[in-house]
PDB file of N, CA and C in Angstrom:
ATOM      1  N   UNK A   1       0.821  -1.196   0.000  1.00  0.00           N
ATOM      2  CA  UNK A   1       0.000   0.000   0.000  1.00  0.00           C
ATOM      3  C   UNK A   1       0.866   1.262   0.000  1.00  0.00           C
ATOM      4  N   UNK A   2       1.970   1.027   0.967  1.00  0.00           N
ATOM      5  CA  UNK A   2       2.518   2.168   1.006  1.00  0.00           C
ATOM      6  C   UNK A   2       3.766   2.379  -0.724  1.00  0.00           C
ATOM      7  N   UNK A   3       3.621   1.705  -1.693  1.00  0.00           N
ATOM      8  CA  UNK A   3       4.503   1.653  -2.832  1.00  0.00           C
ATOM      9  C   UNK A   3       3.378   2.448  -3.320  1.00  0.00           C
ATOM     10  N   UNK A   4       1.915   2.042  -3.550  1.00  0.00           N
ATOM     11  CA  UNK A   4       0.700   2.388  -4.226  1.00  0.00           C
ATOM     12  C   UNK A   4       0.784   3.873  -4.288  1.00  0.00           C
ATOM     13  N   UNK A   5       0.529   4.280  -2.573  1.00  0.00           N
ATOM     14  CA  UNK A   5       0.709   5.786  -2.435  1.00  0.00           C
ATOM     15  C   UNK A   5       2.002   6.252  -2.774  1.00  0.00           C
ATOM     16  N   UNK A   6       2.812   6.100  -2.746  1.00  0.00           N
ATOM     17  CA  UNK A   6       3.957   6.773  -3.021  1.00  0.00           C
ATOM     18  C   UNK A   6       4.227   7.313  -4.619  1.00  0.00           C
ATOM     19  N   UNK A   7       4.191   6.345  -5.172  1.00  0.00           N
ATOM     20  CA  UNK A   7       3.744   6.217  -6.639  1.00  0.00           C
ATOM     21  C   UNK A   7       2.475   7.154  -6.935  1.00  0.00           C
ATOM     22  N   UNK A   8       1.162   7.305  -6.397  1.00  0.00           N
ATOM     23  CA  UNK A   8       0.044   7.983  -6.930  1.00  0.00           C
ATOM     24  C   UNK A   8       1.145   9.368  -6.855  1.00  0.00           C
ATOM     25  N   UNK A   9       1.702   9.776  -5.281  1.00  0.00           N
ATOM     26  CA  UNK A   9       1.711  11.143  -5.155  1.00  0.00           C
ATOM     27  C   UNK A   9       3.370  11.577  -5.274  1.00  0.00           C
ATOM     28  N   UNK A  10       4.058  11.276  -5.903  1.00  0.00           N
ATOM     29  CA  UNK A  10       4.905  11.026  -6.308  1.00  0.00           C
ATOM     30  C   UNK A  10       5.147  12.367  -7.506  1.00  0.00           C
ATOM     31  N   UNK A  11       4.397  11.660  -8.966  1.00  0.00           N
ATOM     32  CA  UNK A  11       4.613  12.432 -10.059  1.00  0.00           C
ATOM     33  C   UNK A  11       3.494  13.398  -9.853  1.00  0.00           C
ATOM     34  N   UNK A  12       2.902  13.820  -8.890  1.00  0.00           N
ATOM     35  CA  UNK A  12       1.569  15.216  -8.803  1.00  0.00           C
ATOM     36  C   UNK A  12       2.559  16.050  -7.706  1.00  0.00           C
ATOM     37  N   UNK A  13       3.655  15.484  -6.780  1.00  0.00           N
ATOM     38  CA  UNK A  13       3.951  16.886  -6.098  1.00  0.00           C
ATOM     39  C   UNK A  13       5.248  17.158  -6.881  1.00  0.00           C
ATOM     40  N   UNK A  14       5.548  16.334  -7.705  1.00  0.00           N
ATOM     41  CA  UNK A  14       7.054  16.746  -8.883  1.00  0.00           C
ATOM     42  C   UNK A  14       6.514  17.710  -9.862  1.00  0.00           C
ATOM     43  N   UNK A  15       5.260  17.855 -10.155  1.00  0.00           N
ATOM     44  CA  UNK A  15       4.901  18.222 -11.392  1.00  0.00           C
ATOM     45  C   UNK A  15       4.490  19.677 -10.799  1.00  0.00           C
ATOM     46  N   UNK A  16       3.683  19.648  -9.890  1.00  0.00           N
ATOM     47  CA  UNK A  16       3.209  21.171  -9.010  1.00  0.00           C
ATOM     48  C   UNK A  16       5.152  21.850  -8.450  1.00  0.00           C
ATOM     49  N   UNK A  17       5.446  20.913  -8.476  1.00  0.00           N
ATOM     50  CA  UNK A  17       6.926  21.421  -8.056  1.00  0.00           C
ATOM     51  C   UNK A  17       7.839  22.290  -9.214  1.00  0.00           C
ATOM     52  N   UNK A  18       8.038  21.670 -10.322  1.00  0.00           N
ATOM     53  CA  UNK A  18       8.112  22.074 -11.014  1.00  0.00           C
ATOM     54  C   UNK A  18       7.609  23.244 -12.131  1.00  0.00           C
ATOM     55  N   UNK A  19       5.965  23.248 -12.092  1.00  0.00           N
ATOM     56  CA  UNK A  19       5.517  24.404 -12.307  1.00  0.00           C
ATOM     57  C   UNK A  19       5.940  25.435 -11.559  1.00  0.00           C
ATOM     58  N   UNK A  20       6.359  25.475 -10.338  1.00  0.00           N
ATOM     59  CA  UNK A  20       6.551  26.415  -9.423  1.00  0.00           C
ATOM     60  C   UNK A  20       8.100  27.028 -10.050  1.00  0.00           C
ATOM     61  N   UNK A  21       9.204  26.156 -10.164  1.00  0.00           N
ATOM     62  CA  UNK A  21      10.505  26.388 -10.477  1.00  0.00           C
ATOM     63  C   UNK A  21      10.483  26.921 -12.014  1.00  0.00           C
ATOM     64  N   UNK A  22       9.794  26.894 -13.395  1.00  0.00           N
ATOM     65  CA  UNK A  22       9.789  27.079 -14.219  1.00  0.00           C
ATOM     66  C   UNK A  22       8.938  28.766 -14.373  1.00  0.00           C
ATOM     67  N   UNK A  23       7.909  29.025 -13.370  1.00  0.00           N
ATOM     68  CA  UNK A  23       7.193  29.892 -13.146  1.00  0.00           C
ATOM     69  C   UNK A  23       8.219  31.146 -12.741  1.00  0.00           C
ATOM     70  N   UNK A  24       9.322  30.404 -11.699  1.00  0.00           N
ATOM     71  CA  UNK A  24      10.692  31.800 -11.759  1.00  0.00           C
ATOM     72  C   UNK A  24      11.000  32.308 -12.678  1.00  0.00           C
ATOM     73  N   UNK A  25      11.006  31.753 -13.911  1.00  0.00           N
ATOM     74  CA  UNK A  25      11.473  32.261 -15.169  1.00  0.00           C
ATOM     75  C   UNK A  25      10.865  33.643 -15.448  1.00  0.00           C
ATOM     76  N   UNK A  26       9.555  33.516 -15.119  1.00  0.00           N
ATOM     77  CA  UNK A  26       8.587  34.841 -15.726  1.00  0.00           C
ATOM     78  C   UNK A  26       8.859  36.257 -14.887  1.00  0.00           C
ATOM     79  N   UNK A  27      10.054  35.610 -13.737  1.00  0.00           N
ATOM     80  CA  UNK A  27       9.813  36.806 -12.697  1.00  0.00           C
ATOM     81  C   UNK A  27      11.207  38.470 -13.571  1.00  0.00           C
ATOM     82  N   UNK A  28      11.339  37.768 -14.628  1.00  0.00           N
ATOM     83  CA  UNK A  28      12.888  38.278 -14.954  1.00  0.00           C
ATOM     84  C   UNK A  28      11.983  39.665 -15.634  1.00  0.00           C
ATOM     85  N   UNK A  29      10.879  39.691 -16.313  1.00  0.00           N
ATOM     86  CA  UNK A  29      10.249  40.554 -16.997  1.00  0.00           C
ATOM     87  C   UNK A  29       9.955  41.868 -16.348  1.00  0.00           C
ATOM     88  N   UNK A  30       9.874  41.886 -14.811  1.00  0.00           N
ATOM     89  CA  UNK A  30      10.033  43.549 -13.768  1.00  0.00           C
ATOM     90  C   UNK A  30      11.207  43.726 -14.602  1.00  0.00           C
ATOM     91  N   UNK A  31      10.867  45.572 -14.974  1.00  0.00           N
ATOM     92  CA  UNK A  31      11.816  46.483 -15.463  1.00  0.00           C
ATOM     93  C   UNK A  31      11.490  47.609 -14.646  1.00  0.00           C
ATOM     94  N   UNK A  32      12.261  48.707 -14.283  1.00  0.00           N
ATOM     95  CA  UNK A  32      11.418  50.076 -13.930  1.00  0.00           C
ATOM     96  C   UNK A  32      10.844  50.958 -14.900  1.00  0.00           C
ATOM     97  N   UNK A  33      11.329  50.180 -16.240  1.00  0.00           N
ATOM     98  CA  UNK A  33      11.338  51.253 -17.830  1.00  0.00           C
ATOM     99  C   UNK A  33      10.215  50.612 -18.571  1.00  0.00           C
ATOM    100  N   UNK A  34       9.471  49.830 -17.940  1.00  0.00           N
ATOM    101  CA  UNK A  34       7.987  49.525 -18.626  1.00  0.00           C
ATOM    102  C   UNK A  34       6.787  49.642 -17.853  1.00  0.00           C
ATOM    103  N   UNK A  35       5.631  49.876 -18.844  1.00  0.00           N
ATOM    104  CA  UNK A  35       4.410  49.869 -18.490  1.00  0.00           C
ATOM    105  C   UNK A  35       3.908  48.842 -17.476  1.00  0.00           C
ATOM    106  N   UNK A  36       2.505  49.190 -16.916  1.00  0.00           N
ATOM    107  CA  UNK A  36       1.794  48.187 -16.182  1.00  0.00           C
ATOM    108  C   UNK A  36       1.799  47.559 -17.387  1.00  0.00           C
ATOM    109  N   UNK A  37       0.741  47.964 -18.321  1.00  0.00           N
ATOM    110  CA  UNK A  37       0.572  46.594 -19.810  1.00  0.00           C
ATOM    111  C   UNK A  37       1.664  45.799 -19.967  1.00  0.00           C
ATOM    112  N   UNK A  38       2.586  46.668 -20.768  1.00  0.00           N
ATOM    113  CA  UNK A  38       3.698  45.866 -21.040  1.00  0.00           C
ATOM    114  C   UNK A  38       4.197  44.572 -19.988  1.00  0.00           C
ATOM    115  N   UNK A  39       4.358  45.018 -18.589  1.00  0.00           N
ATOM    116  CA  UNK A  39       5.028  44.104 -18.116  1.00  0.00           C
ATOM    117  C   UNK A  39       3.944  43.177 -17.561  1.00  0.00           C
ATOM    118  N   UNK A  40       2.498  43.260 -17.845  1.00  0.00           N
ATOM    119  CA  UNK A  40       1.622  42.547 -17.922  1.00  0.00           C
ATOM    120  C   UNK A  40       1.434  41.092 -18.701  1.00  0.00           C
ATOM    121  N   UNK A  41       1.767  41.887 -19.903  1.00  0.00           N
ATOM    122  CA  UNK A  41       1.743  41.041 -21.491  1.00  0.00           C
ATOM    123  C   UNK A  41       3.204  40.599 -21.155  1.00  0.00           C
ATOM    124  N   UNK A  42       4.045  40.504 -21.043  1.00  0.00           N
ATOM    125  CA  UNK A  42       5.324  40.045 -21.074  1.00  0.00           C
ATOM    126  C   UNK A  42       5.230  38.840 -19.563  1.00  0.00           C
ATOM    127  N   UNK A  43       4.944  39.385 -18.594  1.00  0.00           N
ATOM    128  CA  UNK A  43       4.896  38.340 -17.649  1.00  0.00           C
ATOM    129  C   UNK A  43       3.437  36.844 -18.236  1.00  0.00           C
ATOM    130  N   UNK A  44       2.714  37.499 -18.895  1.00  0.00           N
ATOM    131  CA  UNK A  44       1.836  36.428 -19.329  1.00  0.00           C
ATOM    132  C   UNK A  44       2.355  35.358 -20.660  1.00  0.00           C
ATOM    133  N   UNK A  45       3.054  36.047 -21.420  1.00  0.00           N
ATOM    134  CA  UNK A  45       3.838  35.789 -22.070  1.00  0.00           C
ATOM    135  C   UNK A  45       4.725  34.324 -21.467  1.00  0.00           C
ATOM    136  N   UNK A  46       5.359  34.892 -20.865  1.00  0.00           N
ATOM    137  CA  UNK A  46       6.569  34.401 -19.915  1.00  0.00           C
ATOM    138  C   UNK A  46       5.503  32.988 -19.127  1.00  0.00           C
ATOM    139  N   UNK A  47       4.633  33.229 -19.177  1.00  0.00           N
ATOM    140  CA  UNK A  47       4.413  32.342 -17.989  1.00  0.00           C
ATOM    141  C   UNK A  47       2.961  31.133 -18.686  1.00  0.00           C
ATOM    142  N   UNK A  48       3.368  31.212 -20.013  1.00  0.00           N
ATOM    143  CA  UNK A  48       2.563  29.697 -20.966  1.00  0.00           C
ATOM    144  C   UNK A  48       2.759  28.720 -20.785  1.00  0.00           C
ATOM    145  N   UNK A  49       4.352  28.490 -20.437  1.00  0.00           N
ATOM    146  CA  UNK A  49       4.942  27.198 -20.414  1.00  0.00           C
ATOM    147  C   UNK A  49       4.090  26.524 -19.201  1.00  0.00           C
ATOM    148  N   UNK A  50       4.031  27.584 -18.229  1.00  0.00           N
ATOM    149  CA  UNK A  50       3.520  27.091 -16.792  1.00  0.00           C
ATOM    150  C   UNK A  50       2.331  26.967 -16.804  1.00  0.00           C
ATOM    151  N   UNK A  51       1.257  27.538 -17.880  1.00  0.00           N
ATOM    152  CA  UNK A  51      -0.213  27.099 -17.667  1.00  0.00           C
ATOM    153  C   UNK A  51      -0.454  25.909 -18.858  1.00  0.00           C
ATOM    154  N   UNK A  52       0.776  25.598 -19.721  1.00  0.00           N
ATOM    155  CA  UNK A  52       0.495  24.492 -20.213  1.00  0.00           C
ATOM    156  C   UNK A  52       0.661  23.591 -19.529  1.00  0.00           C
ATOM    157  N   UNK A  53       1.818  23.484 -17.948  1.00  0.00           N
ATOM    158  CA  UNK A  53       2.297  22.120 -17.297  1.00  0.00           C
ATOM    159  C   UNK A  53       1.189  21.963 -16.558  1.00  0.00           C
ATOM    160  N   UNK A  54       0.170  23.472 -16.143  1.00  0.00           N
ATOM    161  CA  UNK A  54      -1.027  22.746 -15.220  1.00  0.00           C
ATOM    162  C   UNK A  54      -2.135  22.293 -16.182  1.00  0.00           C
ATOM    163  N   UNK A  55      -2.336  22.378 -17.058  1.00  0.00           N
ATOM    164  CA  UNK A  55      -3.389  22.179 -18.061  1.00  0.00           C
ATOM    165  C   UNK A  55      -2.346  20.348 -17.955  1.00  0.00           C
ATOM    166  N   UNK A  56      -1.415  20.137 -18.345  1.00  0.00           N
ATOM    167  CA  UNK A  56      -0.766  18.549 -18.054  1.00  0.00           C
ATOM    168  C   UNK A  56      -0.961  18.422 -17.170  1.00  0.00           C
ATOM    169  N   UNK A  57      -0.876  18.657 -15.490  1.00  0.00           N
ATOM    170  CA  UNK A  57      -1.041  18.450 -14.295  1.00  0.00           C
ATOM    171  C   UNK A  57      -3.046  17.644 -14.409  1.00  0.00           C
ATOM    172  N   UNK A  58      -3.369  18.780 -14.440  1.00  0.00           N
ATOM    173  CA  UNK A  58      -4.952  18.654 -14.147  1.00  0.00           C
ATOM    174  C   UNK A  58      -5.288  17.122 -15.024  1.00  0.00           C
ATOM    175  N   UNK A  59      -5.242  17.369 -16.239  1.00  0.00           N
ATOM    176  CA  UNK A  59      -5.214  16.301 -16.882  1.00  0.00           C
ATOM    177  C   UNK A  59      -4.951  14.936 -16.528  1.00  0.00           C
ATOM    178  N   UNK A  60      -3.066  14.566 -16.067  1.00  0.00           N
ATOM    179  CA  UNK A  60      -2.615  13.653 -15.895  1.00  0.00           C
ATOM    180  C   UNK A  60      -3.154  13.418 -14.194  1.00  0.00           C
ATOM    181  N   UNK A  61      -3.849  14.005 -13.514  1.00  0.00           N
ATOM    182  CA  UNK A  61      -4.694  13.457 -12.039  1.00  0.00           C
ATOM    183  C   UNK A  61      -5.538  12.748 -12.321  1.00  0.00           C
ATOM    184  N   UNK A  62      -6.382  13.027 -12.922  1.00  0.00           N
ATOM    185  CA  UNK A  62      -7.738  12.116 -13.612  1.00  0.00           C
ATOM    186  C   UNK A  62      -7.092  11.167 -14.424  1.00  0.00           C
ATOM    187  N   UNK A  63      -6.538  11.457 -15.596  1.00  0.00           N
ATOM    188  CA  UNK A  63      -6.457  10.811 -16.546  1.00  0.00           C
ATOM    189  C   UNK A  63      -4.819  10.480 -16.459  1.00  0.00           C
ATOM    190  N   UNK A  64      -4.238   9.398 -15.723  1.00  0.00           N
ATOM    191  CA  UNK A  64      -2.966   9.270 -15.699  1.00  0.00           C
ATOM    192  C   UNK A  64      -2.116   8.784 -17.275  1.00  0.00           C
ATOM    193  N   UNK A  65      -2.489   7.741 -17.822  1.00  0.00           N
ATOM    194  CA  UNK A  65      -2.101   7.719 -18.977  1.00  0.00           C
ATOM    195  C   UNK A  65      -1.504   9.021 -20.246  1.00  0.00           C
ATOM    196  N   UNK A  66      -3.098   9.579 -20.372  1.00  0.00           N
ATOM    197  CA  UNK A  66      -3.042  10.884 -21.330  1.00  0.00           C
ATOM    198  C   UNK A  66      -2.666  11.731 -20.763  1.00  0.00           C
ATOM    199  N   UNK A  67      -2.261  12.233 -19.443  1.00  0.00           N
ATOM    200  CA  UNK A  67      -1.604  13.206 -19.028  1.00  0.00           C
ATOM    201  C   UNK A  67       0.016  12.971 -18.714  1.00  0.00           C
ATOM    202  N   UNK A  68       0.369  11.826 -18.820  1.00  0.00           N
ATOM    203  CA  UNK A  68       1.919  11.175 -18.834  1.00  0.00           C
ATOM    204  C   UNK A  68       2.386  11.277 -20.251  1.00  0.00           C
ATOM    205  N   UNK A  69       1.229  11.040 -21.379  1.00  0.00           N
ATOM    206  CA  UNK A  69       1.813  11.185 -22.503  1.00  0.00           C
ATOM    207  C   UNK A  69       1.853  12.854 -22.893  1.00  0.00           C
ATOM    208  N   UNK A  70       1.105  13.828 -22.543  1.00  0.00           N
ATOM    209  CA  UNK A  70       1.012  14.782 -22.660  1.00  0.00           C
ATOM    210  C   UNK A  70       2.514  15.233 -22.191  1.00  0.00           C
ATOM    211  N   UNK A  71       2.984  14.880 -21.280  1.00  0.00           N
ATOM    212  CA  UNK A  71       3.957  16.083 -20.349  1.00  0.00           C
ATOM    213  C   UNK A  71       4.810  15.456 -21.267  1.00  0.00           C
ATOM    214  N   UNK A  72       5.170  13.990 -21.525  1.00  0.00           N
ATOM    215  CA  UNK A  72       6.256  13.492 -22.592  1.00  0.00           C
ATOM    216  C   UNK A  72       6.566  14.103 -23.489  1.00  0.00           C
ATOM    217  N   UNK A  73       5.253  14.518 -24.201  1.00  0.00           N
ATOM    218  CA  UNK A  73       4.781  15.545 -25.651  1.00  0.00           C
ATOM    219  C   UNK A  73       5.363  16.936 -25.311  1.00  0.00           C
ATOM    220  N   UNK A  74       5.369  17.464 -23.903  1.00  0.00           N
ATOM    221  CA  UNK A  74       5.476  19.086 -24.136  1.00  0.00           C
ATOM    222  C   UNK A  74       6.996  18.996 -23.521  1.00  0.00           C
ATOM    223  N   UNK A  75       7.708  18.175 -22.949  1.00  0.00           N
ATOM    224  CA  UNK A  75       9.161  17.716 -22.680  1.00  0.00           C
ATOM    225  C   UNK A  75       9.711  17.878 -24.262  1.00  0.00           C
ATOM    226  N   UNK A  76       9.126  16.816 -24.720  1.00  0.00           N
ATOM    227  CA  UNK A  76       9.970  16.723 -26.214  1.00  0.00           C
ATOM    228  C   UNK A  76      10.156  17.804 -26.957  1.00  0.00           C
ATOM    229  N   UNK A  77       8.676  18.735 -27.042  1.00  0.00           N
ATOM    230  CA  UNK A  77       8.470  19.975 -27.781  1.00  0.00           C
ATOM    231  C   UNK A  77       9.353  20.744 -27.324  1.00  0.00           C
ATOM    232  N   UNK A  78      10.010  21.006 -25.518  1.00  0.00           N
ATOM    233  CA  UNK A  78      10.458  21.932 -25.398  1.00  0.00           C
ATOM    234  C   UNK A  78      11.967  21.816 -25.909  1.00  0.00           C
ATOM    235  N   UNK A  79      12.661  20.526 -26.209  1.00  0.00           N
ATOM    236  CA  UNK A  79      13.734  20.037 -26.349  1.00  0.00           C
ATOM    237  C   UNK A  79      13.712  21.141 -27.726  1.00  0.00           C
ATOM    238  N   UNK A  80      12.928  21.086 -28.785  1.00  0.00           N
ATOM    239  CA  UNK A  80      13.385  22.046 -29.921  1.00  0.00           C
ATOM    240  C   UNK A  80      12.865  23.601 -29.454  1.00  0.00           C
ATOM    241  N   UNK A  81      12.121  24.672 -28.948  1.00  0.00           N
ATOM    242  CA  UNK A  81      11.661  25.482 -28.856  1.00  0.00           C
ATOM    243  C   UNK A  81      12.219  26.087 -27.834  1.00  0.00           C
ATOM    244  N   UNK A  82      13.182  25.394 -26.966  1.00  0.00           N
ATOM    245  CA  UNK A  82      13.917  26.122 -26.255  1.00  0.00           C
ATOM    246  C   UNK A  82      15.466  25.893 -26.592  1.00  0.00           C
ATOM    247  N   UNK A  83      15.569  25.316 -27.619  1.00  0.00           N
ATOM    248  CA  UNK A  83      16.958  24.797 -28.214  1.00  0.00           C
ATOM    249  C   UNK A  83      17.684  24.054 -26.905  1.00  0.00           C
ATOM    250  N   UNK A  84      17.084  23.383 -25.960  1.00  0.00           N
ATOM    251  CA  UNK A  84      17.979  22.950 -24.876  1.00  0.00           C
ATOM    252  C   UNK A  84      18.564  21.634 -25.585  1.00  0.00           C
ATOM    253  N   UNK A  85      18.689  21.348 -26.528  1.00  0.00           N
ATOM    254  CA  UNK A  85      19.654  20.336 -27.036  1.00  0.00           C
ATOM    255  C   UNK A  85      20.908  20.590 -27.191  1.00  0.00           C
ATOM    256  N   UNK A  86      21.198  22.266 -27.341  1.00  0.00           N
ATOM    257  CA  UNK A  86      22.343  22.965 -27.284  1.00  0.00           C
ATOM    258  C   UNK A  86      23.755  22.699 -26.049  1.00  0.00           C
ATOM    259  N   UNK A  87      22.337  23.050 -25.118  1.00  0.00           N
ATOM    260  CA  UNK A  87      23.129  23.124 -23.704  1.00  0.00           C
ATOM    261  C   UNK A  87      22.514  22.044 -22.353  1.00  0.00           C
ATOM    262  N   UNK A  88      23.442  20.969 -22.547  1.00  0.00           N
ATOM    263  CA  UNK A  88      22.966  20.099 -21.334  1.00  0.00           C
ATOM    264  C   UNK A  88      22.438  21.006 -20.119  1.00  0.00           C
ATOM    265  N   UNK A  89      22.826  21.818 -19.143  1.00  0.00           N
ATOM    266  CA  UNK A  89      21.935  22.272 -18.417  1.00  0.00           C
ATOM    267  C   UNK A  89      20.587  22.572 -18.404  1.00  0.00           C
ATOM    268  N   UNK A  90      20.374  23.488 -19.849  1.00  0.00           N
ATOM    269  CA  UNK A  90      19.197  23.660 -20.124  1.00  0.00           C
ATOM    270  C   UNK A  90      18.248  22.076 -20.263  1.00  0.00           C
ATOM    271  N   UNK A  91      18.871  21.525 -20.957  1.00  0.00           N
ATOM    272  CA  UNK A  91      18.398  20.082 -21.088  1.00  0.00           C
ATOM    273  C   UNK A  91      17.547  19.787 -20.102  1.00  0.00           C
ATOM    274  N   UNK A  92      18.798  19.930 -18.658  1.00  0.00           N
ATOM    275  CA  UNK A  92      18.667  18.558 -17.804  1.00  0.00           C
ATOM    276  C   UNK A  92      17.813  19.634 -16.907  1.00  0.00           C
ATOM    277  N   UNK A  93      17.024  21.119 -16.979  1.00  0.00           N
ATOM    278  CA  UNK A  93      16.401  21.651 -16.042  1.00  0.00           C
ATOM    279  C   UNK A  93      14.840  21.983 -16.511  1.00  0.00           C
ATOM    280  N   UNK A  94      15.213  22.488 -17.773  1.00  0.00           N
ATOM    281  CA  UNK A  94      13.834  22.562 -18.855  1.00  0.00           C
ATOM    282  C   UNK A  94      13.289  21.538 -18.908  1.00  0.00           C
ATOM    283  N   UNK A  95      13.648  20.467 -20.051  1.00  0.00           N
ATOM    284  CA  UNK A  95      13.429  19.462 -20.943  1.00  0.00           C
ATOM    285  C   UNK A  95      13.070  17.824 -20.253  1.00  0.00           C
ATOM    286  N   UNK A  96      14.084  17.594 -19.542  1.00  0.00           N
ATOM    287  CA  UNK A  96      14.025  16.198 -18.859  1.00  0.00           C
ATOM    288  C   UNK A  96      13.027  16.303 -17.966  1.00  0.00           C
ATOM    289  N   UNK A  97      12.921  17.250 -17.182  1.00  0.00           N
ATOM    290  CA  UNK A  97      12.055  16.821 -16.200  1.00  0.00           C
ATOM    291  C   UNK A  97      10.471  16.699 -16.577  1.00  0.00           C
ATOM    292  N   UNK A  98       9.375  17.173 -17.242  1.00  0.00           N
ATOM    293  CA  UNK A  98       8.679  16.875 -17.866  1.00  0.00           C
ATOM    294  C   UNK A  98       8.593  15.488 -18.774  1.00  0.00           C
ATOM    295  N   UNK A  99       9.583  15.245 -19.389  1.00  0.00           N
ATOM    296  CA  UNK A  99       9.800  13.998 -19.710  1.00  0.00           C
ATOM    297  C   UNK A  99       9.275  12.741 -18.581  1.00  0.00           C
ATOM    298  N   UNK A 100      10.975  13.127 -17.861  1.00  0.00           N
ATOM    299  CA  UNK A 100      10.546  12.248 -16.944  1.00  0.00           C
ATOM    300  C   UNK A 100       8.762  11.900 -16.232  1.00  0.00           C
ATOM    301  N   UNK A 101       8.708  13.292 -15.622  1.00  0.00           N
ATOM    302  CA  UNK A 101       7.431  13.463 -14.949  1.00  0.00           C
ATOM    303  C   UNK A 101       5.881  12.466 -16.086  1.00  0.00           C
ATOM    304  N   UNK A 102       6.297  12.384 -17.183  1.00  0.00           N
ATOM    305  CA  UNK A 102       5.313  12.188 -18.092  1.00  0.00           C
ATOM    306  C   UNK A 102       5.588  10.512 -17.854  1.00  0.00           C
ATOM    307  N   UNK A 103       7.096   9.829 -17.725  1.00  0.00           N
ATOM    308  CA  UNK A 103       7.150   8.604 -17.889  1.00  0.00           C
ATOM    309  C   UNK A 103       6.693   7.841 -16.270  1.00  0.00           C
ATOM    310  N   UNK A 104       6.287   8.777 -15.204  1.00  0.00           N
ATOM    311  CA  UNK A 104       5.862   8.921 -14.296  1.00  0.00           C
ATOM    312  C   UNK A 104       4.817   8.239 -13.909  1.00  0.00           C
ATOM    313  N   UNK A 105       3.939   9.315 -14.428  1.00  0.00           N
ATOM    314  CA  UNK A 105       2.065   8.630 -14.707  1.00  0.00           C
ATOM    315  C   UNK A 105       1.663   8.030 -15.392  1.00  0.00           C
ATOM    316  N   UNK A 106       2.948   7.867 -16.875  1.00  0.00           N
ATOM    317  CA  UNK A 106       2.405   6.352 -17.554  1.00  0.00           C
ATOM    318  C   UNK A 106       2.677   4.953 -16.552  1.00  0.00           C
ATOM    319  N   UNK A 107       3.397   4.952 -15.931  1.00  0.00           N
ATOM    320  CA  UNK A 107       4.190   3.954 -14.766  1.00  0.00           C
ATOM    321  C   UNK A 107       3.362   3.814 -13.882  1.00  0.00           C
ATOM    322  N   UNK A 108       2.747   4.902 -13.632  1.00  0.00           N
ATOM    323  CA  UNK A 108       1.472   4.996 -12.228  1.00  0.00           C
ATOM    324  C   UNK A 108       0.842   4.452 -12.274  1.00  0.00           C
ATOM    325  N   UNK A 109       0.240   4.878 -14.349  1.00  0.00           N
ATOM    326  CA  UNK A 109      -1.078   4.229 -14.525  1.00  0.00           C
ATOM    327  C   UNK A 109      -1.078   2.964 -15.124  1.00  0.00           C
ATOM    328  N   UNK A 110      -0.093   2.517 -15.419  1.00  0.00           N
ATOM    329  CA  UNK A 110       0.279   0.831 -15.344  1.00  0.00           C
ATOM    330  C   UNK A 110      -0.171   0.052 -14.359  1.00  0.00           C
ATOM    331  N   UNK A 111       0.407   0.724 -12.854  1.00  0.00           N
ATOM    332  CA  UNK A 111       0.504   0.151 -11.554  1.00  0.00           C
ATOM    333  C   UNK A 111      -0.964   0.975 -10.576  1.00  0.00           C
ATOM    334  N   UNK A 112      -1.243   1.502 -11.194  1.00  0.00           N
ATOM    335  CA  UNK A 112      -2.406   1.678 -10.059  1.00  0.00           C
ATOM    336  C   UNK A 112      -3.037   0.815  -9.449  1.00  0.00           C
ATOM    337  N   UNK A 113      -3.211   1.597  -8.211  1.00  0.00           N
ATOM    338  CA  UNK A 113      -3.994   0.294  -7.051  1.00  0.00           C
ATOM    339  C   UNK A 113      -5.523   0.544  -7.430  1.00  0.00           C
ATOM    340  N   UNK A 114      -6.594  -0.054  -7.297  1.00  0.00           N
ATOM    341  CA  UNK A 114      -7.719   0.125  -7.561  1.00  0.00           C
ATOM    342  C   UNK A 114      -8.375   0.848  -6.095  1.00  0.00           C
ATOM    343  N   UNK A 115      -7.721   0.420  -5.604  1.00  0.00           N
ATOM    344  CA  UNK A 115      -8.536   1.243  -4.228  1.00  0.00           C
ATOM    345  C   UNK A 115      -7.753   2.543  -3.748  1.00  0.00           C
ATOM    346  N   UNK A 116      -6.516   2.952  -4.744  1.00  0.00           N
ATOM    347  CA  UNK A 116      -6.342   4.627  -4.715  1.00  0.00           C
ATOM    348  C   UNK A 116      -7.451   5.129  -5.245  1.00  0.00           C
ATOM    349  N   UNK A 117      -7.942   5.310  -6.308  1.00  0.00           N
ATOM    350  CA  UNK A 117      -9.406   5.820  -6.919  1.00  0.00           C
ATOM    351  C   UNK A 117     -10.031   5.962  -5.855  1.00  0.00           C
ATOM    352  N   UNK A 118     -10.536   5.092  -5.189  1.00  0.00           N
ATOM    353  CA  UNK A 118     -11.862   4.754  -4.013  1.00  0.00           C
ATOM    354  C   UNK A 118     -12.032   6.386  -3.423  1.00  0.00           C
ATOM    355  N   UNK A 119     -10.644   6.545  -2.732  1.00  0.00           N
ATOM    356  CA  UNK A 119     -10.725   7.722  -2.096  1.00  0.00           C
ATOM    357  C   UNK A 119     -10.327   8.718  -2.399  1.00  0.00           C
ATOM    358  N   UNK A 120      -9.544   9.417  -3.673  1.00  0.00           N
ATOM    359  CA  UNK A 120      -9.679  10.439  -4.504  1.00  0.00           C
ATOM    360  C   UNK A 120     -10.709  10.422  -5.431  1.00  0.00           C
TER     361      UNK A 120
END
C-alpha cells in the first residue's frame, strides 16, 4: 500500500513542483522602464509554459495515462523550442524533467492500485 501511495503522489507533487521552479522564469520581466501593460503582457507571455504544465497536471490526475503522454509531448516539444539540445543544463532543467514526470504517470497508470481511486 505504502509503494501504491507513493507512486500515486509522487509524479503530482514533482509536477506542481516544477511548475513552481519554471514559473521563476517569468519573474525576470520587472523592469522600472515599462508599463503596467507591457510588463503585464510580457509576464503572461513568460508564464505559458507554466499554464500548459497545469493544463498537463490537471489532466494527468484524472487521466494518468493521457496526461503522462502529454507532459512526454510538451518535454519533447520543449527540447526544440527552447533549443535545450544545445546546452545540457538547459536540457537537464527545462526538458528532462517533464519527460521524466510524463514517464511517471504512464508507470502509475500501469501500476495503479484500484482502491487509490476509491478515495480520490
Amino acid at each position: 500500500m505504502f509503494k501504491a501511495r507513493t507512486l500515486y503522489w509522487l509524479p503530482r507533487i514533482l509536477a506542481v513542483l516544477f511548475i513552481l521552479f519554471i514559473s521563476l522564469f517569468a519573474l525576470d520581466v520587472f523592469s522600472e522602464y515599462q508599463t503596467i501593460g507591457e510588463i503585464a503582457l510580457a509576464l503572461f507571455m513568460h508564464l505559458i509554459p507554466s499554464f500548459l504544465l497545469i493544463i498537463a497536471t490537471v489532466i494527468a490526475w484524472r487521466w494518468r495515462f493521457m496526461g503522462g503522454v502529454l507532459f512526454v509531448l510538451l518535454g519533447t516539444v520543449s527540447i526544440f523550442f527552447f533549443n535545450s539540445y544545445e546546452h545540457i543544463l538547459t536540457f537537464l532543467l527545462v526538458s528532462l524533467p517533464p519527460i521524466l514526470l510524463g514517464l511517471l504517470f504512464i508507470w502509475e497508470s500501469q501500476w495503479h492500485h484500484p482502491d487509490m481511486t476509491a478515495n480520490h
